[in-house]
PDB file of N, CA and C in Angstrom:
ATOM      1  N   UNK A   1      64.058 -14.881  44.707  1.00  0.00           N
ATOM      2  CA  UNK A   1      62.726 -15.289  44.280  1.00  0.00           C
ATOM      3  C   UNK A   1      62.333 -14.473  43.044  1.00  0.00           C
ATOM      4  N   UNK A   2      61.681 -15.066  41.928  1.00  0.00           N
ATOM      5  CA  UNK A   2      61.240 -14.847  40.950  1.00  0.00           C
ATOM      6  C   UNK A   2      59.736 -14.251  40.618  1.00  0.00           C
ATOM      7  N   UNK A   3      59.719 -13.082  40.768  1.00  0.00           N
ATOM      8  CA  UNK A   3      58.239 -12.727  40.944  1.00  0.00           C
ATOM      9  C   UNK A   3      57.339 -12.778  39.114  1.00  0.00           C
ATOM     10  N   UNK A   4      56.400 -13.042  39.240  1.00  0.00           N
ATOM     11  CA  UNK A   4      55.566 -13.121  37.986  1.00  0.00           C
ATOM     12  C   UNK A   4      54.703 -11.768  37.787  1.00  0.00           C
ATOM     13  N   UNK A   5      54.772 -11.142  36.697  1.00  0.00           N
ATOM     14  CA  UNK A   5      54.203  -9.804  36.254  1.00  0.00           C
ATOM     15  C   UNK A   5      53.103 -10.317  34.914  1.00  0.00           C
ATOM     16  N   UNK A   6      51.699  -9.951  35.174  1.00  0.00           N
ATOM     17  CA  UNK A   6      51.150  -9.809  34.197  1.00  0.00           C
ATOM     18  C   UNK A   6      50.809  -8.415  33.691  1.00  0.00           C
ATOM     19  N   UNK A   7      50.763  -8.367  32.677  1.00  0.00           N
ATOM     20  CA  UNK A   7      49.934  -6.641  31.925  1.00  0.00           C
ATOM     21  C   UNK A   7      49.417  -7.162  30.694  1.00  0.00           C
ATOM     22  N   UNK A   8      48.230  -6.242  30.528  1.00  0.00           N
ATOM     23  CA  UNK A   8      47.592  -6.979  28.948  1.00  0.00           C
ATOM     24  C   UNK A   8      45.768  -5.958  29.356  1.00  0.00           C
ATOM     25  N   UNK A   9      45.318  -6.254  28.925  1.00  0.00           N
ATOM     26  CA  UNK A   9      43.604  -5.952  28.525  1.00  0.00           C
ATOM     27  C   UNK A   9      42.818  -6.929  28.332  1.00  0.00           C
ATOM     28  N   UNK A  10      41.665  -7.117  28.682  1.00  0.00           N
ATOM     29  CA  UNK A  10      40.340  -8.111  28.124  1.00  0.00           C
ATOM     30  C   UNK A  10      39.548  -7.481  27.329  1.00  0.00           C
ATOM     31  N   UNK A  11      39.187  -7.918  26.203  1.00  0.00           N
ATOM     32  CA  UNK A  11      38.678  -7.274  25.543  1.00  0.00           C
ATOM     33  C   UNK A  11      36.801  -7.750  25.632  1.00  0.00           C
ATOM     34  N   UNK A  12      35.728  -6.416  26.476  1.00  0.00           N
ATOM     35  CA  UNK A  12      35.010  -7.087  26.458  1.00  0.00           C
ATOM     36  C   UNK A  12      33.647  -6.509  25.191  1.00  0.00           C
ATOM     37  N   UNK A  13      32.694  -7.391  25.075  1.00  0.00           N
ATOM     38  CA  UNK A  13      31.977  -6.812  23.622  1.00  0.00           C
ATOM     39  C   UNK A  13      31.107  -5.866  24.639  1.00  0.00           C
ATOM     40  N   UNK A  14      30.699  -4.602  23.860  1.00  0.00           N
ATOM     41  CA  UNK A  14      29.870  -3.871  24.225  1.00  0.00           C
ATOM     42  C   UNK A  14      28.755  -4.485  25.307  1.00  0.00           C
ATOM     43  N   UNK A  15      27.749  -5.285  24.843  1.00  0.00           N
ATOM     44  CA  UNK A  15      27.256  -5.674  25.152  1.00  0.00           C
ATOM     45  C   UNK A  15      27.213  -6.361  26.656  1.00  0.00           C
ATOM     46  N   UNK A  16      28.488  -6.522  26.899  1.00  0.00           N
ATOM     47  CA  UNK A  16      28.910  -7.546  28.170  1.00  0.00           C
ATOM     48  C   UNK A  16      29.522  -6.731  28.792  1.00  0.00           C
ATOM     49  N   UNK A  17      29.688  -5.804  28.983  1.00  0.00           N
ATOM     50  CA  UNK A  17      30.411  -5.035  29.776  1.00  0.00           C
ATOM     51  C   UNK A  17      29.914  -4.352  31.109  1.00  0.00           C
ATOM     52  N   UNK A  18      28.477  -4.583  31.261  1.00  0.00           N
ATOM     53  CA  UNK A  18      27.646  -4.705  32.426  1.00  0.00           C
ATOM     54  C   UNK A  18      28.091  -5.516  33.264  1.00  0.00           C
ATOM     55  N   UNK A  19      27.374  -6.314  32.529  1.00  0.00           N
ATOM     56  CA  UNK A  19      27.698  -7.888  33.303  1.00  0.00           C
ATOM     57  C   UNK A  19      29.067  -8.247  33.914  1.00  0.00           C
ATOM     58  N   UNK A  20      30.494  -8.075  33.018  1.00  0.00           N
ATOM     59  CA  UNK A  20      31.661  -7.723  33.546  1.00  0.00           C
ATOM     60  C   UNK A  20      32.129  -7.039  34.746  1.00  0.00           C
ATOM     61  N   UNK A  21      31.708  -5.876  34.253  1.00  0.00           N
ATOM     62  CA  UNK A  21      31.852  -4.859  35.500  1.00  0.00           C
ATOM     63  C   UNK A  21      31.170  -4.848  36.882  1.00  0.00           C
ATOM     64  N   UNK A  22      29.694  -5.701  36.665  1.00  0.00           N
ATOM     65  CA  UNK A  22      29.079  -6.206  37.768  1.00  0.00           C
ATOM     66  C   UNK A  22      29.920  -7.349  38.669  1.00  0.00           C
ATOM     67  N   UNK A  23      30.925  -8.470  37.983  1.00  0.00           N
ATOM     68  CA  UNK A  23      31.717  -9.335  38.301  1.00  0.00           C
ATOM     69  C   UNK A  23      32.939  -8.838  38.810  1.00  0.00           C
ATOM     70  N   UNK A  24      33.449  -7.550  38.716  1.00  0.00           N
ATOM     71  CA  UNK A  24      34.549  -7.593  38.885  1.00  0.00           C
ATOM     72  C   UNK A  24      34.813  -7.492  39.833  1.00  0.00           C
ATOM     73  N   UNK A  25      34.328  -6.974  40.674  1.00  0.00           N
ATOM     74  CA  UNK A  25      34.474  -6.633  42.542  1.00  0.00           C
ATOM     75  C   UNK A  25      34.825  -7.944  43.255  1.00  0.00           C
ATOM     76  N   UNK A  26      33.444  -8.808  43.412  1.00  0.00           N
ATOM     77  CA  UNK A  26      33.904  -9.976  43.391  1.00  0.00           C
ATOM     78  C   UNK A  26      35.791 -10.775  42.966  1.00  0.00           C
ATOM     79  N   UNK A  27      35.606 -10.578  42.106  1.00  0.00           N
ATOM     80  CA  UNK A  27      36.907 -11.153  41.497  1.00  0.00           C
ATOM     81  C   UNK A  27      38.166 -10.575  41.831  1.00  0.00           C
ATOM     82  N   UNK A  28      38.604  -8.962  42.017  1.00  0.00           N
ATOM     83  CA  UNK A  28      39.264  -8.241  42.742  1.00  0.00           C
ATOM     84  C   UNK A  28      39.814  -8.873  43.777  1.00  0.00           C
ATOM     85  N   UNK A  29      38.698  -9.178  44.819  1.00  0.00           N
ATOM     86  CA  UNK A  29      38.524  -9.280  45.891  1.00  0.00           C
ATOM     87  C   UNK A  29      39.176 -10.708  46.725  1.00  0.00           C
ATOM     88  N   UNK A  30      38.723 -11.931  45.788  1.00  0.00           N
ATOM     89  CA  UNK A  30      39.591 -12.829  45.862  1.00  0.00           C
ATOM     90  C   UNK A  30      40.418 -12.603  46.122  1.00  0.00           C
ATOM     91  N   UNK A  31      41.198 -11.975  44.311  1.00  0.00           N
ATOM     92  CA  UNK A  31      42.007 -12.628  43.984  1.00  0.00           C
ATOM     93  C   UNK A  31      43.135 -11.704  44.672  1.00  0.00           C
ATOM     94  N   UNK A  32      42.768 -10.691  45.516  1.00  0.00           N
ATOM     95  CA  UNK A  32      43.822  -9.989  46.532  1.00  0.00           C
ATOM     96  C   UNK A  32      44.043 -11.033  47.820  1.00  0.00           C
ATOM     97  N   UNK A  33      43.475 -11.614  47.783  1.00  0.00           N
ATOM     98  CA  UNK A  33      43.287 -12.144  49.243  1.00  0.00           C
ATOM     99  C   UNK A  33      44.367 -13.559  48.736  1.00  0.00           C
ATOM    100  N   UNK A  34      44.284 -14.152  47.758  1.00  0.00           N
ATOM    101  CA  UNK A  34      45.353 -14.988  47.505  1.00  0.00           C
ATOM    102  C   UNK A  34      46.691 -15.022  48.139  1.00  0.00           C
ATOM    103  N   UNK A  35      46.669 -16.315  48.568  1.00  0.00           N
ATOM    104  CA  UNK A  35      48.417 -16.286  49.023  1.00  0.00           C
ATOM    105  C   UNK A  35      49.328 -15.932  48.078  1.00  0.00           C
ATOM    106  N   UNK A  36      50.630 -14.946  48.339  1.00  0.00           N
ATOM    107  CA  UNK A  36      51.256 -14.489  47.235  1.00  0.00           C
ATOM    108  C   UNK A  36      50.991 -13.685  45.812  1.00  0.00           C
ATOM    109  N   UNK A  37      49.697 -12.846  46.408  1.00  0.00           N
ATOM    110  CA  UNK A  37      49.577 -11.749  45.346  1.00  0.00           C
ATOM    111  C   UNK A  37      49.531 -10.394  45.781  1.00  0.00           C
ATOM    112  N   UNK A  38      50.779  -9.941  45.226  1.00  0.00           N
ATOM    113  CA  UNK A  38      51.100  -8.754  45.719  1.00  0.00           C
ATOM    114  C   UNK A  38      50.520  -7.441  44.643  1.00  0.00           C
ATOM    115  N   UNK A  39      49.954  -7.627  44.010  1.00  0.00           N
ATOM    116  CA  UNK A  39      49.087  -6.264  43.440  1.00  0.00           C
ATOM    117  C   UNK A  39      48.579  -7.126  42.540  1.00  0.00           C
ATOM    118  N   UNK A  40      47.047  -6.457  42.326  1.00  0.00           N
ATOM    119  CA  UNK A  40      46.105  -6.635  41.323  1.00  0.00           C
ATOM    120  C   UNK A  40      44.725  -5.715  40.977  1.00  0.00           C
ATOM    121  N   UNK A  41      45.219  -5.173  39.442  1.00  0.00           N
ATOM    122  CA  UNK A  41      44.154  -4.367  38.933  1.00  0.00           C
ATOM    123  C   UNK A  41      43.401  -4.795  38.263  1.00  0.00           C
ATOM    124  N   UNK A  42      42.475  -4.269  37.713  1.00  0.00           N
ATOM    125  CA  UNK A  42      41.499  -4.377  36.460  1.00  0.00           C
ATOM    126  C   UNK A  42      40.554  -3.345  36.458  1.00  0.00           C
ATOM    127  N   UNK A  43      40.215  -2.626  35.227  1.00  0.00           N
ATOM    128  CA  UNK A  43      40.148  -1.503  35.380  1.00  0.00           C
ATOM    129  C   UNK A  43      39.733  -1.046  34.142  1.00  0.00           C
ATOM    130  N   UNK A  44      38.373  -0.908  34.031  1.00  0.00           N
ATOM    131  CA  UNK A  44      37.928  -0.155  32.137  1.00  0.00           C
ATOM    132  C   UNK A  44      38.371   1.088  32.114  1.00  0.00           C
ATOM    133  N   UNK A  45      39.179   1.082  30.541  1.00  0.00           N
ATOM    134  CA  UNK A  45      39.550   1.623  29.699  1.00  0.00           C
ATOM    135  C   UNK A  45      38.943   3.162  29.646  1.00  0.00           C
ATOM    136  N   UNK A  46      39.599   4.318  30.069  1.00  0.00           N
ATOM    137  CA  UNK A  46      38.512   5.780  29.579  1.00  0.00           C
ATOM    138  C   UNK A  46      38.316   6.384  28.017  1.00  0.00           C
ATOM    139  N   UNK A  47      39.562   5.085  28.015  1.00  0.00           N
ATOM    140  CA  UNK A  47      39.576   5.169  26.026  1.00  0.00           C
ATOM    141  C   UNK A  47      39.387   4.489  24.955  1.00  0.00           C
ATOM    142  N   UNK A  48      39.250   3.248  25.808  1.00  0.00           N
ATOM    143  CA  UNK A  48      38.557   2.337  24.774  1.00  0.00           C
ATOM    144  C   UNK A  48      37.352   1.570  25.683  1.00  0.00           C
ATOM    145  N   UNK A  49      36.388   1.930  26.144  1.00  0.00           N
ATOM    146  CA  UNK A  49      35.697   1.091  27.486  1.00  0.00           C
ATOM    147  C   UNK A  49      35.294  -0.339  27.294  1.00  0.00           C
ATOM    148  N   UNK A  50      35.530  -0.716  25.932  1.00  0.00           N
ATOM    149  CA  UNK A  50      35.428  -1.864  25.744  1.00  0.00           C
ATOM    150  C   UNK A  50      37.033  -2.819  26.053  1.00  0.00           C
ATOM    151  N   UNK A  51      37.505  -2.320  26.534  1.00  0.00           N
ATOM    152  CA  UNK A  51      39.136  -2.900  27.242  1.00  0.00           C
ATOM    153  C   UNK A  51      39.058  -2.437  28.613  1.00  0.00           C
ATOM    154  N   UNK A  52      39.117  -3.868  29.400  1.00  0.00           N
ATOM    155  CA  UNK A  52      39.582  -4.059  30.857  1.00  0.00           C
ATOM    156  C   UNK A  52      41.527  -4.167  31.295  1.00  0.00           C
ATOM    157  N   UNK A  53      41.754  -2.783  31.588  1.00  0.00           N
ATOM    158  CA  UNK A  53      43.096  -2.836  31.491  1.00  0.00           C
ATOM    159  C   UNK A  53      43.186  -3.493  32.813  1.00  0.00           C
ATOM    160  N   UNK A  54      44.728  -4.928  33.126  1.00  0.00           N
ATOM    161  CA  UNK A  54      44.838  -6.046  33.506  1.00  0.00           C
ATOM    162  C   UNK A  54      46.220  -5.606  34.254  1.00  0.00           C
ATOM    163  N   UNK A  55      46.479  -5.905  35.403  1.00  0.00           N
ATOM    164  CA  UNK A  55      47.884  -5.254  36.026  1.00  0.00           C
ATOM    165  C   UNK A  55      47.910  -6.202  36.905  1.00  0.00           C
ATOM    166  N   UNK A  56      48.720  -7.662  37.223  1.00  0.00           N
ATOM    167  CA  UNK A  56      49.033  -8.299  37.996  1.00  0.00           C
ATOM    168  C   UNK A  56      50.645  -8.397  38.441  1.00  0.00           C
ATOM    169  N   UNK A  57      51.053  -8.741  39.765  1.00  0.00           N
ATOM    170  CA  UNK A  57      52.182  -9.354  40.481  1.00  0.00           C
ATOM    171  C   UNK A  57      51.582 -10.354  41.501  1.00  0.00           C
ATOM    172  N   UNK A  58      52.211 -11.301  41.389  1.00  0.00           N
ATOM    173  CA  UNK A  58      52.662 -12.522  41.923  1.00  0.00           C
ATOM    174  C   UNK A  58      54.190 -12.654  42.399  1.00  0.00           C
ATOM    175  N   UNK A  59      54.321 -13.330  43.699  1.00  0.00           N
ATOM    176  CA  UNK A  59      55.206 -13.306  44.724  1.00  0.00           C
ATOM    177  C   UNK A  59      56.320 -14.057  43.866  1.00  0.00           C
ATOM    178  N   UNK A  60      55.248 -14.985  43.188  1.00  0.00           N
ATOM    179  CA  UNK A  60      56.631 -16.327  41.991  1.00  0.00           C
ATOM    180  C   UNK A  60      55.307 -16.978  41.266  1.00  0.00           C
ATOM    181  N   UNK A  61      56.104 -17.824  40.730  1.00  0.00           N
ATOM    182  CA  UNK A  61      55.091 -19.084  39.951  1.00  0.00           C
ATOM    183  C   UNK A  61      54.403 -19.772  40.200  1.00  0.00           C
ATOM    184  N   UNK A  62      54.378 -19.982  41.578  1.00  0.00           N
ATOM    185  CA  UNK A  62      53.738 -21.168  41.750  1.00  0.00           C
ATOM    186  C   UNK A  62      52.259 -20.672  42.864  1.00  0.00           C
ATOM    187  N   UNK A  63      52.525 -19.025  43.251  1.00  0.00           N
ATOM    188  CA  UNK A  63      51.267 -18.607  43.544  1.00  0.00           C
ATOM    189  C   UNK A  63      50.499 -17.658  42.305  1.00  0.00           C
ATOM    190  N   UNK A  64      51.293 -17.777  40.980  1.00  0.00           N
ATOM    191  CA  UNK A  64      50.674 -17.040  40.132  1.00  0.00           C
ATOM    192  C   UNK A  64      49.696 -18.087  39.182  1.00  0.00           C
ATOM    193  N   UNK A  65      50.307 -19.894  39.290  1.00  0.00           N
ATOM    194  CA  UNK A  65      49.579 -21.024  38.922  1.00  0.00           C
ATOM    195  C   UNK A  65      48.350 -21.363  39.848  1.00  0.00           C
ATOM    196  N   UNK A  66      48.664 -21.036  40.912  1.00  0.00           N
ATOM    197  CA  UNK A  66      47.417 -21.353  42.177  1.00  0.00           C
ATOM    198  C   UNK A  66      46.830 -20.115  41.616  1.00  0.00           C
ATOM    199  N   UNK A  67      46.508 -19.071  41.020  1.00  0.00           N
ATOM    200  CA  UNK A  67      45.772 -17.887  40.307  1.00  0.00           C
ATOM    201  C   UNK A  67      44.764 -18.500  39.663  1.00  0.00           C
ATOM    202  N   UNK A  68      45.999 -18.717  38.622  1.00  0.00           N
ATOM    203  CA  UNK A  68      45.330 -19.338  37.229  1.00  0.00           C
ATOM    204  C   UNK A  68      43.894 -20.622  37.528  1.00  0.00           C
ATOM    205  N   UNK A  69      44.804 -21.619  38.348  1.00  0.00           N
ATOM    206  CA  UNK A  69      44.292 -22.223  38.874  1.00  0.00           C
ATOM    207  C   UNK A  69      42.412 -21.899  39.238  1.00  0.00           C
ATOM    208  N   UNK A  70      42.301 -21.241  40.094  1.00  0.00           N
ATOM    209  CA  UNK A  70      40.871 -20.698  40.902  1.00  0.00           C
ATOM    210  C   UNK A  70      40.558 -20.073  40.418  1.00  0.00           C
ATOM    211  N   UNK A  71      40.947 -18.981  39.504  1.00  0.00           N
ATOM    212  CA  UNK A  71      40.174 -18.547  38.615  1.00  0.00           C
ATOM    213  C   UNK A  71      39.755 -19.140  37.273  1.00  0.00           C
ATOM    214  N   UNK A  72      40.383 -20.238  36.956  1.00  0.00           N
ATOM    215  CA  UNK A  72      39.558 -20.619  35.690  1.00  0.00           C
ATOM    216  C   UNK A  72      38.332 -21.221  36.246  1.00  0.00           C
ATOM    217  N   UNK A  73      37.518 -21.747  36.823  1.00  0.00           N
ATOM    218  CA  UNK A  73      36.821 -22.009  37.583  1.00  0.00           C
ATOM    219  C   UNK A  73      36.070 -21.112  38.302  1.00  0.00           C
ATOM    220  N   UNK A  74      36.072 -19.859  38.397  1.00  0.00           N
ATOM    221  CA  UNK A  74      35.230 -19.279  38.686  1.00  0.00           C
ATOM    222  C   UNK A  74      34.430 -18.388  38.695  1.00  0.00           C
ATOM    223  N   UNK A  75      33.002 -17.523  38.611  1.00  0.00           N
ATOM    224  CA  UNK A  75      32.296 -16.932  38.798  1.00  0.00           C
ATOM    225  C   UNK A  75      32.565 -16.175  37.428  1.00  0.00           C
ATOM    226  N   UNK A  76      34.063 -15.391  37.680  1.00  0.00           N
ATOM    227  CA  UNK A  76      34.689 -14.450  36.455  1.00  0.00           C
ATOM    228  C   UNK A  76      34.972 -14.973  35.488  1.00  0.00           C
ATOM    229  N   UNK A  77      35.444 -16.375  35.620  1.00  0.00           N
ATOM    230  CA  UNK A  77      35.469 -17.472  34.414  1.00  0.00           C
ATOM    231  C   UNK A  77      34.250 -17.077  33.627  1.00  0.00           C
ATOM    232  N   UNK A  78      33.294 -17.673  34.095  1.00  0.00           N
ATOM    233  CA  UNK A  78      32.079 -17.838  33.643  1.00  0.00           C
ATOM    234  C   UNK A  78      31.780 -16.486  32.978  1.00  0.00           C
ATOM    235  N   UNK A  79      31.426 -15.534  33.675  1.00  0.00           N
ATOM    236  CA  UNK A  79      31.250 -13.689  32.673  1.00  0.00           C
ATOM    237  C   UNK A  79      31.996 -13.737  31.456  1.00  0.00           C
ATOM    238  N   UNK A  80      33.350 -13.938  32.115  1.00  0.00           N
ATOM    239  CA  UNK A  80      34.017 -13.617  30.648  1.00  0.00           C
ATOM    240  C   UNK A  80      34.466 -14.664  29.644  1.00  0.00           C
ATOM    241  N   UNK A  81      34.228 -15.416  29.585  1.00  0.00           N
ATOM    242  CA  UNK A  81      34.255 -16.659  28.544  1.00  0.00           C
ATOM    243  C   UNK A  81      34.255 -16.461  27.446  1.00  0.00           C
ATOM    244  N   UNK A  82      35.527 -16.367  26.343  1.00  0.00           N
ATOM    245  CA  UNK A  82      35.210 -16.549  25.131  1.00  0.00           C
ATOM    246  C   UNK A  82      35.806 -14.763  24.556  1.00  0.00           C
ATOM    247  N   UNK A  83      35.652 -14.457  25.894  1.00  0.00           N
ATOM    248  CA  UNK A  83      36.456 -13.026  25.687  1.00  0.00           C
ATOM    249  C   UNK A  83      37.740 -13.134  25.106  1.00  0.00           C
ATOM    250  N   UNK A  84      38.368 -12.145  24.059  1.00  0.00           N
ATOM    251  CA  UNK A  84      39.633 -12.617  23.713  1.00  0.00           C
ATOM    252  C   UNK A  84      40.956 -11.751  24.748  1.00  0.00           C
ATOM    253  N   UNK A  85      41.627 -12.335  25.576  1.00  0.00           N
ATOM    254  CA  UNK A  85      43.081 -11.604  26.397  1.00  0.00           C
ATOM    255  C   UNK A  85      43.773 -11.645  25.971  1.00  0.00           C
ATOM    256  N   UNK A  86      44.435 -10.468  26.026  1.00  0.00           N
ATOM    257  CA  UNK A  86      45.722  -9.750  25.425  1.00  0.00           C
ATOM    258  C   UNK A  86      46.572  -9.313  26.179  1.00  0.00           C
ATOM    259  N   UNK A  87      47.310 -10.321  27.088  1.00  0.00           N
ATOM    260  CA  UNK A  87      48.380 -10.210  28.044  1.00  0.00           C
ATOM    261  C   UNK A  87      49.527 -10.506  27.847  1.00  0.00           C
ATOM    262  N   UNK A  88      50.400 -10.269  28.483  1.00  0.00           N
ATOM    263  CA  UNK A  88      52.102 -10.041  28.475  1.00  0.00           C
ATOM    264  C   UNK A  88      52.538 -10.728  29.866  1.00  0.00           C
ATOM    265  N   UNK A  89      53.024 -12.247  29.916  1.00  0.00           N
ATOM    266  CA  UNK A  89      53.554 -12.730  31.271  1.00  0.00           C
ATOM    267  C   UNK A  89      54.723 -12.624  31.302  1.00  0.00           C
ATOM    268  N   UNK A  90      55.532 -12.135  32.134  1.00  0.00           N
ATOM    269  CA  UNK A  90      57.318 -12.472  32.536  1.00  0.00           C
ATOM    270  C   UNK A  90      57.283 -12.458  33.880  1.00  0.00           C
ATOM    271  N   UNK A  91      58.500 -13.110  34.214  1.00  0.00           N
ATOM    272  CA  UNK A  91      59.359 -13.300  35.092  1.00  0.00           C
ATOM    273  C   UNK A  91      60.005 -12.138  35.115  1.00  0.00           C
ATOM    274  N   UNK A  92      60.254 -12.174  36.673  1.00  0.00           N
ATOM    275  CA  UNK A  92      61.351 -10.733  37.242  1.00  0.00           C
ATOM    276  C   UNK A  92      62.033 -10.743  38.522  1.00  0.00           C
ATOM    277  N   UNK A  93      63.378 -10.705  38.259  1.00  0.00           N
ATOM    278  CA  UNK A  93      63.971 -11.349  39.448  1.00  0.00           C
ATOM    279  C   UNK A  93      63.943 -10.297  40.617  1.00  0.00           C
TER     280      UNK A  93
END
């Protein structure tokens, strides 16, 4: 089985980073509870606090698409919209 690795940052504007950080628990929280997600961070930056450093595994593809999936659609969707991500996806056998 082919597990899926994300790493990358969100970059959020000063300004929104309340609001973000107010969302993120929520969103954590899910998205642990997902079938086939075996670790997930997110986590501001002590050095740039305007970067949400991003640390995902997925079991394979097709619970890392059921991710993608429910989260574009939700709650965290909505906060961070328009935010620009700066992630790194691979495969890992």
């Amino acid at each position: 089985m082919t597990r899926v690795l994300l790493d990358g940052y969100l970059e959020v504007p000063a300004e929104h980073i309340e609001a973000v950080a107010a969302a993120l628990p929520e969103h954590i929280r899910l998205t642990r509870a997902e079938p086939g997600c075996l670790s997930f961070r997110v986590e501001q930056s002590a050095e740039q606090p305007t970067h949400f450093l991003v640390s995902e595994v997925f079991a394979d593809r097709e619970a890392f698409e059921a991710h993608q999936h429910r989260a574009a659609s939700s709650h965290w969707a909505k906060v961070t919209a328009g935010m620009p991500r700066h992630y790194t996806v691979r495969d890992e056998a």
